[in-house]
N, C-alpha and C. Protein backbone atom coordinates (compact mmCIF):
# COMPACT_ATOMS: atom_id res chain seq x y z
N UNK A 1 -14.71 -0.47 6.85
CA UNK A 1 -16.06 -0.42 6.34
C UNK A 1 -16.69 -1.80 6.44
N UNK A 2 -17.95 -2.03 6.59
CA UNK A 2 -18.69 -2.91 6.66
C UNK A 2 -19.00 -3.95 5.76
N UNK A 3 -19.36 -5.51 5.52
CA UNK A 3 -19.10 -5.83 4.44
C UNK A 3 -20.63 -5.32 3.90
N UNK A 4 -20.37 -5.01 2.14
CA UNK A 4 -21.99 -4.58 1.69
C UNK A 4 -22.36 -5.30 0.80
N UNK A 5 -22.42 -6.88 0.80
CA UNK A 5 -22.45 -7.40 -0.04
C UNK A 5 -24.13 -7.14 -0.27
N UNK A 6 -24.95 -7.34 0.98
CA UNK A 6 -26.28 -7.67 1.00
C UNK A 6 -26.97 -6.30 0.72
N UNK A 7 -26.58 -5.29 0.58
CA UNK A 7 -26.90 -3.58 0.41
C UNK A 7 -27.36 -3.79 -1.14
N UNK A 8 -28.80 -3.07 -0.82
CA UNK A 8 -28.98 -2.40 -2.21
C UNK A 8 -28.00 -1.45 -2.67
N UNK A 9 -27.87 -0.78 -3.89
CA UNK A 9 -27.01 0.13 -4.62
C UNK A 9 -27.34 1.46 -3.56
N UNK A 10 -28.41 2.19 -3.34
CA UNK A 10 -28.80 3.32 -2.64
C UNK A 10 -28.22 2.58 -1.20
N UNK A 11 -28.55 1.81 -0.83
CA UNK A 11 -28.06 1.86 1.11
C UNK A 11 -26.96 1.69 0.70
N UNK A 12 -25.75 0.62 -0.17
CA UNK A 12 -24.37 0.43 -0.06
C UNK A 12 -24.03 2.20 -0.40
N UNK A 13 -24.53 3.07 -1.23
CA UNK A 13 -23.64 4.57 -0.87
C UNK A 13 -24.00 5.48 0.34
N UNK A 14 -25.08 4.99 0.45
CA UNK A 14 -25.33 5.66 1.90
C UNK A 14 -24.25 5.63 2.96
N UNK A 15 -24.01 3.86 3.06
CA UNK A 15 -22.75 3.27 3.92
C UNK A 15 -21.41 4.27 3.68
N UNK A 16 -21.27 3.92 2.11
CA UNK A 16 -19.72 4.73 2.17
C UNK A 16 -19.49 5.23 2.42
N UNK A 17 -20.68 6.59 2.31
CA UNK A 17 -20.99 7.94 2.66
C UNK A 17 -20.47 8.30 3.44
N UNK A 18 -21.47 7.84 5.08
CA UNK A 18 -21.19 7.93 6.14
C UNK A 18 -19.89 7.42 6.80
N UNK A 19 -19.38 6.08 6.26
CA UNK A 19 -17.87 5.74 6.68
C UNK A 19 -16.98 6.78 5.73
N UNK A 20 -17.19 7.29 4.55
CA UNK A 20 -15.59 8.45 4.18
C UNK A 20 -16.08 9.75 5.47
N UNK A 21 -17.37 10.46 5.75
CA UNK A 21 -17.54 10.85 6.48
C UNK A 21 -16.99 10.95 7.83
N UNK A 22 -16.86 9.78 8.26
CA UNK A 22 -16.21 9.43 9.87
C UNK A 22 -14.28 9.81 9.87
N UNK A 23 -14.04 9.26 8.73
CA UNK A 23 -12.53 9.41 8.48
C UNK A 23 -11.87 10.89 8.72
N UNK A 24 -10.80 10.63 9.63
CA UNK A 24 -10.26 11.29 9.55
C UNK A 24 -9.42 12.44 8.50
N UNK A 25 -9.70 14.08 8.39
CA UNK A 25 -9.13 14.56 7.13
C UNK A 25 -8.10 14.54 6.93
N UNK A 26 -7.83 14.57 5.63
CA UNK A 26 -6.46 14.35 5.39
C UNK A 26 -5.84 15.70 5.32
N UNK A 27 -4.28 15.42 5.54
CA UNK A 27 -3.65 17.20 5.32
C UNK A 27 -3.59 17.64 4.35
N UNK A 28 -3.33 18.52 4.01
CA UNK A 28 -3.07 19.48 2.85
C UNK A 28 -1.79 19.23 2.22
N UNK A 29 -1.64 18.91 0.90
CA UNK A 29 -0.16 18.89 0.19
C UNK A 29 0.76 19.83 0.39
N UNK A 30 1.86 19.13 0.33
CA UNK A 30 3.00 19.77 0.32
C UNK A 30 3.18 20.39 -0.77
N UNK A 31 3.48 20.12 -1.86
CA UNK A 31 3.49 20.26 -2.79
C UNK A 31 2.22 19.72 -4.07
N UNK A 32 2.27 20.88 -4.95
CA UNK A 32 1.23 20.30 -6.11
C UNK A 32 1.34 19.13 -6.62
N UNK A 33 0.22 18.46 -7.25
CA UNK A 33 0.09 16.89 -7.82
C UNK A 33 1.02 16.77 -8.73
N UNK A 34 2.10 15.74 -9.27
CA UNK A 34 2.71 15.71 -10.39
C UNK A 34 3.66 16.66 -10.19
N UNK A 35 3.76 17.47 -9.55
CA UNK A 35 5.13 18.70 -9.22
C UNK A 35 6.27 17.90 -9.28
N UNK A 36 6.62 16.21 -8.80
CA UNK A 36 8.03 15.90 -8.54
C UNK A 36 7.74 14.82 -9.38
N UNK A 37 6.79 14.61 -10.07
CA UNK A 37 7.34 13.41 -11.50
C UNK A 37 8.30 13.71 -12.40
N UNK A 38 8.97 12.65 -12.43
CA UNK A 38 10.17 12.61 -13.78
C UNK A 38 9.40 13.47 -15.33
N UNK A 39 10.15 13.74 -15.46
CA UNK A 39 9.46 14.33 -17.05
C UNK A 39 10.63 13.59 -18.25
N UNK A 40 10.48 12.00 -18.18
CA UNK A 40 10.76 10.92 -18.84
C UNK A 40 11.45 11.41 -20.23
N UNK A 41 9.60 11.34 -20.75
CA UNK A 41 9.76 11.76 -22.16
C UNK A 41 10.38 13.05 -22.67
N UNK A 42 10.46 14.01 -21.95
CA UNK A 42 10.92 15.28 -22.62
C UNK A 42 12.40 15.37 -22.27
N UNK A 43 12.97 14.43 -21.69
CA UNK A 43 14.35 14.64 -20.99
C UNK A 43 14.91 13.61 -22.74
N UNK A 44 14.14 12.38 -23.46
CA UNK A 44 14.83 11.50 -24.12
C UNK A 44 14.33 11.96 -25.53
N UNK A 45 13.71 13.44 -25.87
CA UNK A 45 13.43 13.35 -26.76
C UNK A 45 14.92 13.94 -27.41
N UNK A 46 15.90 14.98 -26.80
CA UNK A 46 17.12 15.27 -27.13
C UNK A 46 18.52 14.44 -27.89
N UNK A 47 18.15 13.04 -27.21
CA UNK A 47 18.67 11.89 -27.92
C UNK A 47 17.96 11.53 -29.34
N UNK A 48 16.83 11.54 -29.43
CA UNK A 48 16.23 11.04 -30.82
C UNK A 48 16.46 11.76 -31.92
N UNK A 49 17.18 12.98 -31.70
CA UNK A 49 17.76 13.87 -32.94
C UNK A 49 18.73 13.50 -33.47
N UNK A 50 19.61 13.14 -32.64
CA UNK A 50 21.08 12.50 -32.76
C UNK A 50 20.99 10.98 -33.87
């Protein structure tokens, strides 16, 4: 992307606009968001009884 320092607020989104526009799409997930995060807290709450 271009630098936008000198862009008003309306032309600097115009810019972005058109540059996320140009980009190539991205693929489709494999899997859902958060599907393979640790689940931290619910694995250490079994210890805090003890």
């Amino acid at each position: 992307m271009a630098n936008t320092k000198a862009l008003s607020k309306e032309e600097r989104k115009k810019s972005k606009r058109t540059a996320r526009k140009k980009q190539a799409p991205k693929k489709p997930r494999e899997h859902a968001r958060g599907s393979k995060t640790r689940k931290v807290a619910k694995m250490t709450r079994g210890t805090a009884k003890r």
